[in-house]
C-alpha atoms as a PDB file:
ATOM      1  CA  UNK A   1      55.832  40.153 -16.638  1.00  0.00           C
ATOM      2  CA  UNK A   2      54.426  36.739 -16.383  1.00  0.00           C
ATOM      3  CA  UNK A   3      50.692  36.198 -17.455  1.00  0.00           C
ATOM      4  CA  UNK A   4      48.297  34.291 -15.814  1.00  0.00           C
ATOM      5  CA  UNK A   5      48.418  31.525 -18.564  1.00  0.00           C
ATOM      6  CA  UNK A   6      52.312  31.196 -18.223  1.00  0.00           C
ATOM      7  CA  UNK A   7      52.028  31.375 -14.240  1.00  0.00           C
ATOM      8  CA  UNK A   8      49.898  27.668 -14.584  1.00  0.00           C
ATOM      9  CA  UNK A   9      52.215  26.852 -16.593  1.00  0.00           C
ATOM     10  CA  UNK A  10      55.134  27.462 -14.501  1.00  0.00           C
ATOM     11  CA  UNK A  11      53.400  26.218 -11.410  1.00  0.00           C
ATOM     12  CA  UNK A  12      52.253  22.939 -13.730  1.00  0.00           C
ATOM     13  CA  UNK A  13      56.311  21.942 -14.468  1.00  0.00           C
ATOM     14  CA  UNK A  14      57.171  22.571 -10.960  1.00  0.00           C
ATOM     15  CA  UNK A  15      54.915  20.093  -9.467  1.00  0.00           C
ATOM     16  CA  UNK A  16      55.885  17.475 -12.390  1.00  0.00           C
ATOM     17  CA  UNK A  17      59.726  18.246 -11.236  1.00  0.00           C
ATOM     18  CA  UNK A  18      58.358  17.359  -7.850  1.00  0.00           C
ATOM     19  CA  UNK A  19      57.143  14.188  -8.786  1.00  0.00           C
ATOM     20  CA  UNK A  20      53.356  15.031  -8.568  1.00  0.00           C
ATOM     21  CA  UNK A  21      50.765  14.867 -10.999  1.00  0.00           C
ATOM     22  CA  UNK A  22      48.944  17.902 -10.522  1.00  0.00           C
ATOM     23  CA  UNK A  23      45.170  17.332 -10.121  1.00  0.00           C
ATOM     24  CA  UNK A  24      43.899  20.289 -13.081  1.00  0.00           C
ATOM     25  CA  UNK A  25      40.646  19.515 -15.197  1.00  0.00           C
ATOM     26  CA  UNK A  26      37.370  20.686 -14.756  1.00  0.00           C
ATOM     27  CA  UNK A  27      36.017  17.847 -12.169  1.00  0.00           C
ATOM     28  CA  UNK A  28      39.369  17.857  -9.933  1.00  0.00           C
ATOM     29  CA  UNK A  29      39.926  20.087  -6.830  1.00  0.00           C
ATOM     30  CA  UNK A  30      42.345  22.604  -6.646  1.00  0.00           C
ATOM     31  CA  UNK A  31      44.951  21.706  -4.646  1.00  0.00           C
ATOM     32  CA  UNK A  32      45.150  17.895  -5.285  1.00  0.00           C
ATOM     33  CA  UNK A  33      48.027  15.788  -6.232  1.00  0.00           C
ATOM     34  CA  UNK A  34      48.514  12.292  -7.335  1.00  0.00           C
ATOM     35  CA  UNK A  35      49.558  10.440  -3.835  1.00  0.00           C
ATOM     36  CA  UNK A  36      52.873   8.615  -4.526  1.00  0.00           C
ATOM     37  CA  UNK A  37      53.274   5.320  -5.273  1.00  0.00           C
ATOM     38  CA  UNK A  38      49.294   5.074  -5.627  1.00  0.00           C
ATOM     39  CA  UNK A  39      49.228   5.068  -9.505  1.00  0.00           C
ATOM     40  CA  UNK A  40      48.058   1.410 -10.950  1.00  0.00           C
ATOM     41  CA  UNK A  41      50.671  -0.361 -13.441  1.00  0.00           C
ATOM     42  CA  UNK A  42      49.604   1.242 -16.524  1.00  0.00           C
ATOM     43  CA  UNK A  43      49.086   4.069 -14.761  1.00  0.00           C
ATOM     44  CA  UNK A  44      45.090   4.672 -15.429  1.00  0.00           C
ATOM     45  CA  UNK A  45      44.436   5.103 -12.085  1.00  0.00           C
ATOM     46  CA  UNK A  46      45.470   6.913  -8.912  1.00  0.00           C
ATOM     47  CA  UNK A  47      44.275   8.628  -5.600  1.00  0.00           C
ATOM     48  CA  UNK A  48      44.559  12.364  -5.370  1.00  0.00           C
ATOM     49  CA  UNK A  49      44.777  13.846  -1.688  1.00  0.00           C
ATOM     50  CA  UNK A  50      45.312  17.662  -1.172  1.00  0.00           C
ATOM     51  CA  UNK A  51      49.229  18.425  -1.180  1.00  0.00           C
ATOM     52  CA  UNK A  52      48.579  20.039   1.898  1.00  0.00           C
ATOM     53  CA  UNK A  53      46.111  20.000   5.278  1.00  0.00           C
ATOM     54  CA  UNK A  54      42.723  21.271   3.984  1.00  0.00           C
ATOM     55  CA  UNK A  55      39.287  22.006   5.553  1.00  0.00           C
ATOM     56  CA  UNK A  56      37.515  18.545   3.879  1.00  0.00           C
ATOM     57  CA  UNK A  57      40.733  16.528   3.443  1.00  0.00           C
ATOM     58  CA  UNK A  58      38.745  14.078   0.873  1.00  0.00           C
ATOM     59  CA  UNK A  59      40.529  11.466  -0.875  1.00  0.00           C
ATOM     60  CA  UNK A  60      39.566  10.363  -4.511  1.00  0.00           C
ATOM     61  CA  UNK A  61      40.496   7.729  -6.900  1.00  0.00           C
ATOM     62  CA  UNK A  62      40.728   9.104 -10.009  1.00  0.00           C
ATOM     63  CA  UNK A  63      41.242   8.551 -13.894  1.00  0.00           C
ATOM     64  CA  UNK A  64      44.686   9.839 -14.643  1.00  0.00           C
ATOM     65  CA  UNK A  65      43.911   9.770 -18.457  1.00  0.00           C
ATOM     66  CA  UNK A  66      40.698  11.491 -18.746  1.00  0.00           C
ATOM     67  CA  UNK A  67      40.876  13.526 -15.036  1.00  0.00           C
ATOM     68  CA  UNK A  68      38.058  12.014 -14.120  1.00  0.00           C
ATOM     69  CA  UNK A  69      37.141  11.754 -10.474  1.00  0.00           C
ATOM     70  CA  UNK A  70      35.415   8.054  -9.818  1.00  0.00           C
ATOM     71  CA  UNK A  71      34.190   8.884  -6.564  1.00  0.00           C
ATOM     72  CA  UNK A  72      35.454   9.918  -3.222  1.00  0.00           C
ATOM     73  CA  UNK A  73      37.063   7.150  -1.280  1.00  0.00           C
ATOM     74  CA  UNK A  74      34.525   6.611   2.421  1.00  0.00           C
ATOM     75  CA  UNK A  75      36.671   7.889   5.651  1.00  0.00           C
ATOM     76  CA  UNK A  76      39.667   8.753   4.208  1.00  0.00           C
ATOM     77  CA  UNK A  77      40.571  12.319   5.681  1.00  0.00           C
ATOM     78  CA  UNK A  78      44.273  12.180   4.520  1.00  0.00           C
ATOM     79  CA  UNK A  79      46.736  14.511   2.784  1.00  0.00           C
ATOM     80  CA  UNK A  80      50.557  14.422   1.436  1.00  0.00           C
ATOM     81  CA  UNK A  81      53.170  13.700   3.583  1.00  0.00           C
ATOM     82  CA  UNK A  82      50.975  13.970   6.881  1.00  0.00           C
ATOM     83  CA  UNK A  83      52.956  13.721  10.057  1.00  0.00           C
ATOM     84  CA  UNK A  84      52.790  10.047  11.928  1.00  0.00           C
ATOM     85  CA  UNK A  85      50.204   9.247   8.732  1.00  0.00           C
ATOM     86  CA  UNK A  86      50.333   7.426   5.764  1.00  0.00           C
ATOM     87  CA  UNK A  87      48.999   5.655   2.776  1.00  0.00           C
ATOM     88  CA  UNK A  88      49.939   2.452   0.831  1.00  0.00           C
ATOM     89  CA  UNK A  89      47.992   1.072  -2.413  1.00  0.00           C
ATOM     90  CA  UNK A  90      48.719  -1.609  -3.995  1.00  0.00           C
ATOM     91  CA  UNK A  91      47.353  -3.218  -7.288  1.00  0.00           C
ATOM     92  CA  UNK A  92      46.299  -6.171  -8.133  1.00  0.00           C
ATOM     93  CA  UNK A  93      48.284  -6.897 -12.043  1.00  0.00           C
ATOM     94  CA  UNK A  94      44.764  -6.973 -14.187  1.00  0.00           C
ATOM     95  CA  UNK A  95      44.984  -3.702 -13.167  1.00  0.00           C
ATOM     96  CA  UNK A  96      41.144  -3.300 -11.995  1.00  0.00           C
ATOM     97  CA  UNK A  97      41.182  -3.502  -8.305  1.00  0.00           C
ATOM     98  CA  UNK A  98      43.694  -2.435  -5.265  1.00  0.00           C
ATOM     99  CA  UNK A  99      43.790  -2.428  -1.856  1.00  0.00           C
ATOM    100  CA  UNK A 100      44.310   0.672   0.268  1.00  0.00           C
ATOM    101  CA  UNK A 101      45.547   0.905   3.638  1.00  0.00           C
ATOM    102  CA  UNK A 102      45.431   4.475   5.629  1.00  0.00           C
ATOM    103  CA  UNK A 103      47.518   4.116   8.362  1.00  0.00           C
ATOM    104  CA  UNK A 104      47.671   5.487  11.672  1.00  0.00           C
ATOM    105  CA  UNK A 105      50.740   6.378  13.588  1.00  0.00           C
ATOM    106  CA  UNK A 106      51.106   2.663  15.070  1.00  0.00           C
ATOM    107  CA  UNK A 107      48.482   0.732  12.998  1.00  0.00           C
ATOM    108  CA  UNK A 108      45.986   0.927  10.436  1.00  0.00           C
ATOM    109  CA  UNK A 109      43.169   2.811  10.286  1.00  0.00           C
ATOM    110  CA  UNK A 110      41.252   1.357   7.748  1.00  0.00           C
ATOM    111  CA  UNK A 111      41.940  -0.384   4.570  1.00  0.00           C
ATOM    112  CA  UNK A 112      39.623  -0.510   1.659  1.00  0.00           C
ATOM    113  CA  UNK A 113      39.222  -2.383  -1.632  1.00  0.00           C
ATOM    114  CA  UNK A 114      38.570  -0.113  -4.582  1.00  0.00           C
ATOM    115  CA  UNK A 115      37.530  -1.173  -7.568  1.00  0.00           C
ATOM    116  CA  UNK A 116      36.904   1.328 -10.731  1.00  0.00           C
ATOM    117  CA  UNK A 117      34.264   0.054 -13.227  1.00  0.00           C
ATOM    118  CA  UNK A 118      32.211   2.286 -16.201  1.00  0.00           C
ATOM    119  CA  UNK A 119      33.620   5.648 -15.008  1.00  0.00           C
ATOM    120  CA  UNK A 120      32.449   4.770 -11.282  1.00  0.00           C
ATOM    121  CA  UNK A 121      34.328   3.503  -7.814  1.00  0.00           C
ATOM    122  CA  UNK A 122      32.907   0.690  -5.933  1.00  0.00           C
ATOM    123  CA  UNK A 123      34.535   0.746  -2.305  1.00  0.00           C
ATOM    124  CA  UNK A 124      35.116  -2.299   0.460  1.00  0.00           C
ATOM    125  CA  UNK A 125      36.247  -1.852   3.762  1.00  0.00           C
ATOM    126  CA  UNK A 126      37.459  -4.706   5.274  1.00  0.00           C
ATOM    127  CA  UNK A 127      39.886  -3.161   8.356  1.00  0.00           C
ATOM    128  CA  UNK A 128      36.474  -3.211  10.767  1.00  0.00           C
ATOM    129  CA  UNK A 129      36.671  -7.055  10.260  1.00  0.00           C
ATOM    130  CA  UNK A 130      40.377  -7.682  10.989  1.00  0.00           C
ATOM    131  CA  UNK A 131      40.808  -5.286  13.484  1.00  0.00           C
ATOM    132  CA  UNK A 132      37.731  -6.688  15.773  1.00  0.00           C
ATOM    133  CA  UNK A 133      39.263 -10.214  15.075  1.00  0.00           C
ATOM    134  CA  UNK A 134      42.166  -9.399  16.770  1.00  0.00           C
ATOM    135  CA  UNK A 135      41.211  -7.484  19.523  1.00  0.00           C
ATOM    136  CA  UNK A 136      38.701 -10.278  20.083  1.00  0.00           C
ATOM    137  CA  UNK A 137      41.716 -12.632  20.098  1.00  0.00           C
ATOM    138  CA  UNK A 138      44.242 -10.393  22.964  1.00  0.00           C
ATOM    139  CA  UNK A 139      40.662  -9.776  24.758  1.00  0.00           C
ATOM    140  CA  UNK A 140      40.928 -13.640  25.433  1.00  0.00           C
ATOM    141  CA  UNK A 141      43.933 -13.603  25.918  1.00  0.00           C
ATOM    142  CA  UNK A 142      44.508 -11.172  28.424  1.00  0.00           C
ATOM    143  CA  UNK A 143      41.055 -11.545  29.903  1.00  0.00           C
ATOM    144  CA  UNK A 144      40.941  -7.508  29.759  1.00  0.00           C
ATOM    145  CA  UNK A 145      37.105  -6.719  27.706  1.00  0.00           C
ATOM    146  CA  UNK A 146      38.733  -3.167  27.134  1.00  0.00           C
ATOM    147  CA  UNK A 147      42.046  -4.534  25.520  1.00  0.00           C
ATOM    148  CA  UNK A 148      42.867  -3.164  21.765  1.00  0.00           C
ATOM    149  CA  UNK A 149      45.877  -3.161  19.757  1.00  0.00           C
ATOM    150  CA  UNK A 150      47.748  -1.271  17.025  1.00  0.00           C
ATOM    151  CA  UNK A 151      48.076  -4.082  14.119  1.00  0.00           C
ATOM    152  CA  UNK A 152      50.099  -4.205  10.847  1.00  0.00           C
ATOM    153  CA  UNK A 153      48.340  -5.719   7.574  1.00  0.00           C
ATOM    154  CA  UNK A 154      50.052  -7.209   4.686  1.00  0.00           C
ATOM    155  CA  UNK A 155      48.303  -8.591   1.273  1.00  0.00           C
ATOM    156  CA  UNK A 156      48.359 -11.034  -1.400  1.00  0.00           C
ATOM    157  CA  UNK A 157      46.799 -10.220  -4.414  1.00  0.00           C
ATOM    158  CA  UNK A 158      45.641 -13.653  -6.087  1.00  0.00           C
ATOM    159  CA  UNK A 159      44.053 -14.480  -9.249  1.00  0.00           C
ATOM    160  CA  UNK A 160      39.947 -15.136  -9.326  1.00  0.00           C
ATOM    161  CA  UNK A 161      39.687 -11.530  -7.356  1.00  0.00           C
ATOM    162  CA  UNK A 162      40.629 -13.302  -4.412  1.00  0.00           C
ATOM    163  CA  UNK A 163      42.538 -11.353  -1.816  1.00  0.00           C
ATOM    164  CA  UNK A 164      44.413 -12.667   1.266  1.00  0.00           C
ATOM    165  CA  UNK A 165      45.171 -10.702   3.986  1.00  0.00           C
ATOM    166  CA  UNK A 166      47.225 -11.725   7.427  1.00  0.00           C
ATOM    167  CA  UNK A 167      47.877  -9.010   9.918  1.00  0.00           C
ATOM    168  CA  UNK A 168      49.428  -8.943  13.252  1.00  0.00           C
ATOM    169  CA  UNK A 169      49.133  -6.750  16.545  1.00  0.00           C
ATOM    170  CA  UNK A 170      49.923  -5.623  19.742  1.00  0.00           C
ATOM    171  CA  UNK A 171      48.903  -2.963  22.248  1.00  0.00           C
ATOM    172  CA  UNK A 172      51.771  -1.994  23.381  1.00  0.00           C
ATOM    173  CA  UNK A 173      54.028  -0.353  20.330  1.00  0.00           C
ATOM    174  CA  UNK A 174      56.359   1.742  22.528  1.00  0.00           C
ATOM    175  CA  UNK A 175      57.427  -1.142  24.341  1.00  0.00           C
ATOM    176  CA  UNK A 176      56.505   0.311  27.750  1.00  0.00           C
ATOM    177  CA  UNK A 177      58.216  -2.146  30.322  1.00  0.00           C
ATOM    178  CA  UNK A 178      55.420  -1.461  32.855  1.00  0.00           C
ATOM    179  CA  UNK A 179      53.138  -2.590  30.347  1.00  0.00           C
ATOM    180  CA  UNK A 180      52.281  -6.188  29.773  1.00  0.00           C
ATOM    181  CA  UNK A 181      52.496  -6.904  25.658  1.00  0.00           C
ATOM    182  CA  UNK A 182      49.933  -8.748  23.880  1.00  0.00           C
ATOM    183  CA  UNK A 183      50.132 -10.389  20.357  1.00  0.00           C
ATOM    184  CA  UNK A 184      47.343 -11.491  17.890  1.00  0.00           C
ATOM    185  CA  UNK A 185      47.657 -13.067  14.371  1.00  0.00           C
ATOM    186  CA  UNK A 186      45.006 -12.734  11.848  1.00  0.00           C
ATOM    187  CA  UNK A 187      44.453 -14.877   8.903  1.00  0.00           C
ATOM    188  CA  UNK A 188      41.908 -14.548   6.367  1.00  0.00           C
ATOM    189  CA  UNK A 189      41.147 -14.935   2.093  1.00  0.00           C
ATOM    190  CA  UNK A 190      38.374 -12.122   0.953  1.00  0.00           C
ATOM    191  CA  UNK A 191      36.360 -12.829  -2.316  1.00  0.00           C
ATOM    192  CA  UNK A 192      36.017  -9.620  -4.405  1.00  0.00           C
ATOM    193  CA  UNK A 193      32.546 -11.010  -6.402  1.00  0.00           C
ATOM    194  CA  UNK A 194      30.936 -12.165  -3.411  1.00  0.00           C
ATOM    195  CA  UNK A 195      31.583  -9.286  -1.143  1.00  0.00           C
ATOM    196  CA  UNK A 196      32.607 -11.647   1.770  1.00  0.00           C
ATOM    197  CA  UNK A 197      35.516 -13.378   3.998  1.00  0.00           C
ATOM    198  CA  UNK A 198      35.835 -17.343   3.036  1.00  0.00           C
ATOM    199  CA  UNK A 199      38.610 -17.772   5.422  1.00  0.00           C
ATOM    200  CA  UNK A 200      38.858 -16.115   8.778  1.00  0.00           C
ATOM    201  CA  UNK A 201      41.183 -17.239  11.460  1.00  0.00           C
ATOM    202  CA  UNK A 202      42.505 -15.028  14.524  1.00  0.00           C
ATOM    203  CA  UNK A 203      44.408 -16.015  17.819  1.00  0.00           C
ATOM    204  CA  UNK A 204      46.928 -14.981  20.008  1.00  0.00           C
ATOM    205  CA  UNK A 205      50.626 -15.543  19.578  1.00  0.00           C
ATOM    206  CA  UNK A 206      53.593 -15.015  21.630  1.00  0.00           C
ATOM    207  CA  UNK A 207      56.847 -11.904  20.931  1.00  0.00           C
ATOM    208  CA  UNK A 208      59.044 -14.465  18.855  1.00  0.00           C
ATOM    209  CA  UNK A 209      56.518 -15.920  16.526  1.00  0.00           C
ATOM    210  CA  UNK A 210      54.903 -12.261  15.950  1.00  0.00           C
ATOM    211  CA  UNK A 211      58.933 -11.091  14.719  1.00  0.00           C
ATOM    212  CA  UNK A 212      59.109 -14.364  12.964  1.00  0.00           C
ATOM    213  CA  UNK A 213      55.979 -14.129  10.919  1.00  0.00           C
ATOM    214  CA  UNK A 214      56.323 -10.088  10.214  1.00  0.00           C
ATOM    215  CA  UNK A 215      59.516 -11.676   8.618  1.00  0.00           C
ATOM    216  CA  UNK A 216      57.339 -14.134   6.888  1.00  0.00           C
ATOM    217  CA  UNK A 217      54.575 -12.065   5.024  1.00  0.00           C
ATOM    218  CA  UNK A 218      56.875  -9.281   4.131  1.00  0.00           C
ATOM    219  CA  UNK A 219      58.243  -8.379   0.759  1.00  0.00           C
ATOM    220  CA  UNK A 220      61.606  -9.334   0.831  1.00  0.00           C
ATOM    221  CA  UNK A 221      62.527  -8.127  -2.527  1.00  0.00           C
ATOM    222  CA  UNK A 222      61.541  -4.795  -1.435  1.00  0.00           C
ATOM    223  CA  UNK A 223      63.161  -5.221   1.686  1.00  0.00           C
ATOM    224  CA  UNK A 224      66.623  -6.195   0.148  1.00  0.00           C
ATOM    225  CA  UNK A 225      66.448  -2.821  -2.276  1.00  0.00           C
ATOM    226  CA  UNK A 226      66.925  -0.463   0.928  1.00  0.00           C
ATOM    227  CA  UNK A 227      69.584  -2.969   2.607  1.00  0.00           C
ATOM    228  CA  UNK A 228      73.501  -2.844   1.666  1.00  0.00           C
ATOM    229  CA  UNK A 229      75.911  -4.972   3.190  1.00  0.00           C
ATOM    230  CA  UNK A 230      79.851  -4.502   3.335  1.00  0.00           C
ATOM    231  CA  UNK A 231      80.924  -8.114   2.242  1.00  0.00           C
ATOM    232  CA  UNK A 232      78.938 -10.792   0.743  1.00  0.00           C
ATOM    233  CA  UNK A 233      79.798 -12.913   4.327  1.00  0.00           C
ATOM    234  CA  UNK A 234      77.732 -10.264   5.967  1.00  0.00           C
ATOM    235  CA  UNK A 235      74.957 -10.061   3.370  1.00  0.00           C
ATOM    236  CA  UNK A 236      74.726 -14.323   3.570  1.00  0.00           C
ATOM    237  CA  UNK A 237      74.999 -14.063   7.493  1.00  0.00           C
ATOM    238  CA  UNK A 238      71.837 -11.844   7.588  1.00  0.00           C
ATOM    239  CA  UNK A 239      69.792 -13.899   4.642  1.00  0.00           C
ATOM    240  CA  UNK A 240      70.402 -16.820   6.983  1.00  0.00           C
ATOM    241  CA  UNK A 241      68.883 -14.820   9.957  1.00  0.00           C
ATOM    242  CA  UNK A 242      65.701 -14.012   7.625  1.00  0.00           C
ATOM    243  CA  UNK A 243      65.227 -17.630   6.782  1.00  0.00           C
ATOM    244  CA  UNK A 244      65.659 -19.033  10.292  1.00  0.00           C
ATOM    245  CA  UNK A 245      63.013 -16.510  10.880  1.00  0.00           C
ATOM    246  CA  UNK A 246      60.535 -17.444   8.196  1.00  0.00           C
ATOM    247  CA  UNK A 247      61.663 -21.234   8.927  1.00  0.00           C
ATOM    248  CA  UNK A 248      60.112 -20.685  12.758  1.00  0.00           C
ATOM    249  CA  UNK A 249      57.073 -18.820  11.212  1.00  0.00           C
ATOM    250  CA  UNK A 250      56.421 -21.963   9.446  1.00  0.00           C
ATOM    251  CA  UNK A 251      56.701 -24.647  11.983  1.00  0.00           C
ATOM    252  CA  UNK A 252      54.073 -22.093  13.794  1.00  0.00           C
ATOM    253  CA  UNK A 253      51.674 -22.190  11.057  1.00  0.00           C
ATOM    254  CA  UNK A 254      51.665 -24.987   9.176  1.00  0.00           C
ATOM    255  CA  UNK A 255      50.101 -28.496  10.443  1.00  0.00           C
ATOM    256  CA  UNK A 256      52.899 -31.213  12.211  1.00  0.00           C
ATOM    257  CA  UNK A 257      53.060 -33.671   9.592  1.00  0.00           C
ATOM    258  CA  UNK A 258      53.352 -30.746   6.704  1.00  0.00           C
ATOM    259  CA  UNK A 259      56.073 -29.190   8.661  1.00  0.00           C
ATOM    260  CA  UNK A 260      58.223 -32.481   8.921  1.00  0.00           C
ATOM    261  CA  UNK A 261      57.887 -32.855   5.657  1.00  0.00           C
ATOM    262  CA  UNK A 262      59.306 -29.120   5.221  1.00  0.00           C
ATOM    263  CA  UNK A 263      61.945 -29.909   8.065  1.00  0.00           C
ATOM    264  CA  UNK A 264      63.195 -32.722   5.643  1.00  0.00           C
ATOM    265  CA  UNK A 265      63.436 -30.844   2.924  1.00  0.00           C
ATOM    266  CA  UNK A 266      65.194 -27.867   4.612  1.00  0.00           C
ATOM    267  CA  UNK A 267      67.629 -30.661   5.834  1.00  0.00           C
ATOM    268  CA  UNK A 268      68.566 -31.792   2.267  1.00  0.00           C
ATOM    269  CA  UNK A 269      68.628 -28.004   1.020  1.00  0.00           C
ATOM    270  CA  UNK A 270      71.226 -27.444   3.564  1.00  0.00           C
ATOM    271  CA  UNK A 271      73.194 -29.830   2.388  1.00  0.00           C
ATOM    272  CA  UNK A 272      73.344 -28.373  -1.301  1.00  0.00           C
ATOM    273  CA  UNK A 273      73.567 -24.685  -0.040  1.00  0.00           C
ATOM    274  CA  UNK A 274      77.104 -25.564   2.095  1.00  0.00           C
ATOM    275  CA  UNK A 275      78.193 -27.804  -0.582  1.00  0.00           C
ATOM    276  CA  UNK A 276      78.226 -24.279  -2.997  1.00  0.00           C
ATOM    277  CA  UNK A 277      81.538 -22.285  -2.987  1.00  0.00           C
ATOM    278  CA  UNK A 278      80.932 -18.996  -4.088  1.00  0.00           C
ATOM    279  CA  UNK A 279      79.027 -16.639  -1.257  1.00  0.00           C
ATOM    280  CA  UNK A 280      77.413 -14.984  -4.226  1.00  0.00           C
ATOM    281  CA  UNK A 281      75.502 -18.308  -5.431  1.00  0.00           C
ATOM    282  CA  UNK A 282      74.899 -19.360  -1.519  1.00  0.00           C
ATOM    283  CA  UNK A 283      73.031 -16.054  -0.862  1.00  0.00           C
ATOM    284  CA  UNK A 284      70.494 -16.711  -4.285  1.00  0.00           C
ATOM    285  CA  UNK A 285      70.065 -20.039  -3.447  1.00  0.00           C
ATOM    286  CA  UNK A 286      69.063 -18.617   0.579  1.00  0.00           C
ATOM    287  CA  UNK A 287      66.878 -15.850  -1.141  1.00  0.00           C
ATOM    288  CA  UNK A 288      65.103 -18.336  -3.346  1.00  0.00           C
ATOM    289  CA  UNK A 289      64.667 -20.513  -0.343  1.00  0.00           C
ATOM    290  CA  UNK A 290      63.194 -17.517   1.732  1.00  0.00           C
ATOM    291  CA  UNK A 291      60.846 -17.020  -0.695  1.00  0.00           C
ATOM    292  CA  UNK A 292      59.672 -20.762  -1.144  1.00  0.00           C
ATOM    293  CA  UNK A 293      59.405 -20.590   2.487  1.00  0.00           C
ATOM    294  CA  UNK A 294      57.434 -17.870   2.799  1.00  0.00           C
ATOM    295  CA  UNK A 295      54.844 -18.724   0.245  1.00  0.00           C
ATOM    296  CA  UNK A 296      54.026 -21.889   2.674  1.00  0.00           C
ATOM    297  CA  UNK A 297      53.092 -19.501   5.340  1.00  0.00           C
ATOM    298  CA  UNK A 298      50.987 -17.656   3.161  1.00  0.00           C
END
């Protein structure tokens, strides 16, 4: 016969083997688990959400070390592995702050900057703001004061607590053909110690330059780890598509005489790239590129 004791204990390993943290100590709920992929880099921090649907749902960010709870994160009614749901954090390197972004099935819900200080959670939301800026934008646009869209957010975490955020919609996700499709870019830099947007910048764009810039502000490191390719000539034909991509995002965003100065460079780079023999070396040297070229859109 098992005890009680040795039951925890059994039940403890088998949600380690899972990959989950379980959520014991005296101020955590029962029924919690570390979310995945939420823990900070030295792995102080995390958010716990039930492992399963619950009456509350309540999210928390939490001290890992001490099982601590720092305080319960505003609106966020999520829990593991939700159907058409989903949660991405991601830390800034110090590691004091992050940014978290509850998603819906076809957008964001909300996305919120936490910061832990002295045992305590200080919260942000800043989705209201980007999400009103661009259905402000495809309002104009389509001259339709009801019009909203589903958008997609992606983040830069800079030094000086600065974070920059660029996000891009549409309200029509399934791709209805009866439907007329709208598109809206937002641009803006928030300032952690002053609580407030510096930059803000939202208008419509058209189909091609919304699949060009997703290309543009996405992680393409991450993006290469879930991609193989059966020859290198394949793998350097579809890093050329990606930079043709991010090389129209940035004729789009950047001012005319800053872009011919980038159109002369990617000229001479050209140049040096077909001048290489080896595939191998030709697809770093378009990776590096990609990434040069992306951090002029940002």
């Amino acid at each position: 016969m098992i005890s009680i004791k040795g039951a925890v204990c059994l039940t403890f390993v088998a949600l380690f083997i899972d990959g989950f943290v379980p959520a014991f100590g005296i101020d955590w709920p029962a029924g919690y688990v570390v979310h995945e992929e939420s823990e900070s880099p030295d792995r102080q921090y995390g958010i716990i959400v039930p492992a399963a649907e619950s009456d509350t749902g309540d999210n928390y960010l939490a001290n890992l070390k001490t099982n601590q709870l720092l305080g319960k994160i505003e609106g966020a009614d999520y829990f593991e592995h939700q159907n058409h749901r989903s949660l991405n954090v991601e830390w800034s390197t110090d590691p004091k702050w992050c940014v978290a972004t509850y998603w819906d099935r076809y957008g964001f819900g909300s996305i919120l900057i936490l910061e832990p200080k002295d045992a305590k959670l200080t919260q942000t939301e800043i989705g209201d703001r980007v999400q009103k800026s661009l259905n402000d934008a495809m309002k104009k646009q389509s001259r339709d004061k009801e019009m909203a869209g589903d958008a997609g957010p992606y983040f830069r975490l800079g030094p000086g607590r600065k974070l920059r955020v660029r996000a891009i919609s549409q309200n029509n996700p399934k791709q209805f053909d009866n439907v007329k499709t709208y598109y809206a870019l937002f641009q803006g830099t928030f300032d952690l110690d002053a609580k407030k947007w510096t930059v803000t910048d939202a208008r419509s764009i058209m189909s091609g330059q919304s699949d060009s810039l997703q290309m543009a502000y996405s992680d393409l490191d991450r993006d290469l780890e879930h991609v193989t390719y059966s020859t290198e000539q394949d793998k350097a034909e579809s890093l050329d598509q990606k930079m043709n991509a991010v090389y129209q995002a940035a004729q789009f965003i950047l001012p005319s005489t800053r872009f011919a100065a980038v159109k002369k460079e990617q000229v001479e780079w050209l140049k040096k790239r077909n001048a290489v023999p080896s595939l191998e070396e030709k697809c770093k040297m378009i990776v590096a590129r990609i990434k040069a070229l992306q951090d002029l859109v940002w």
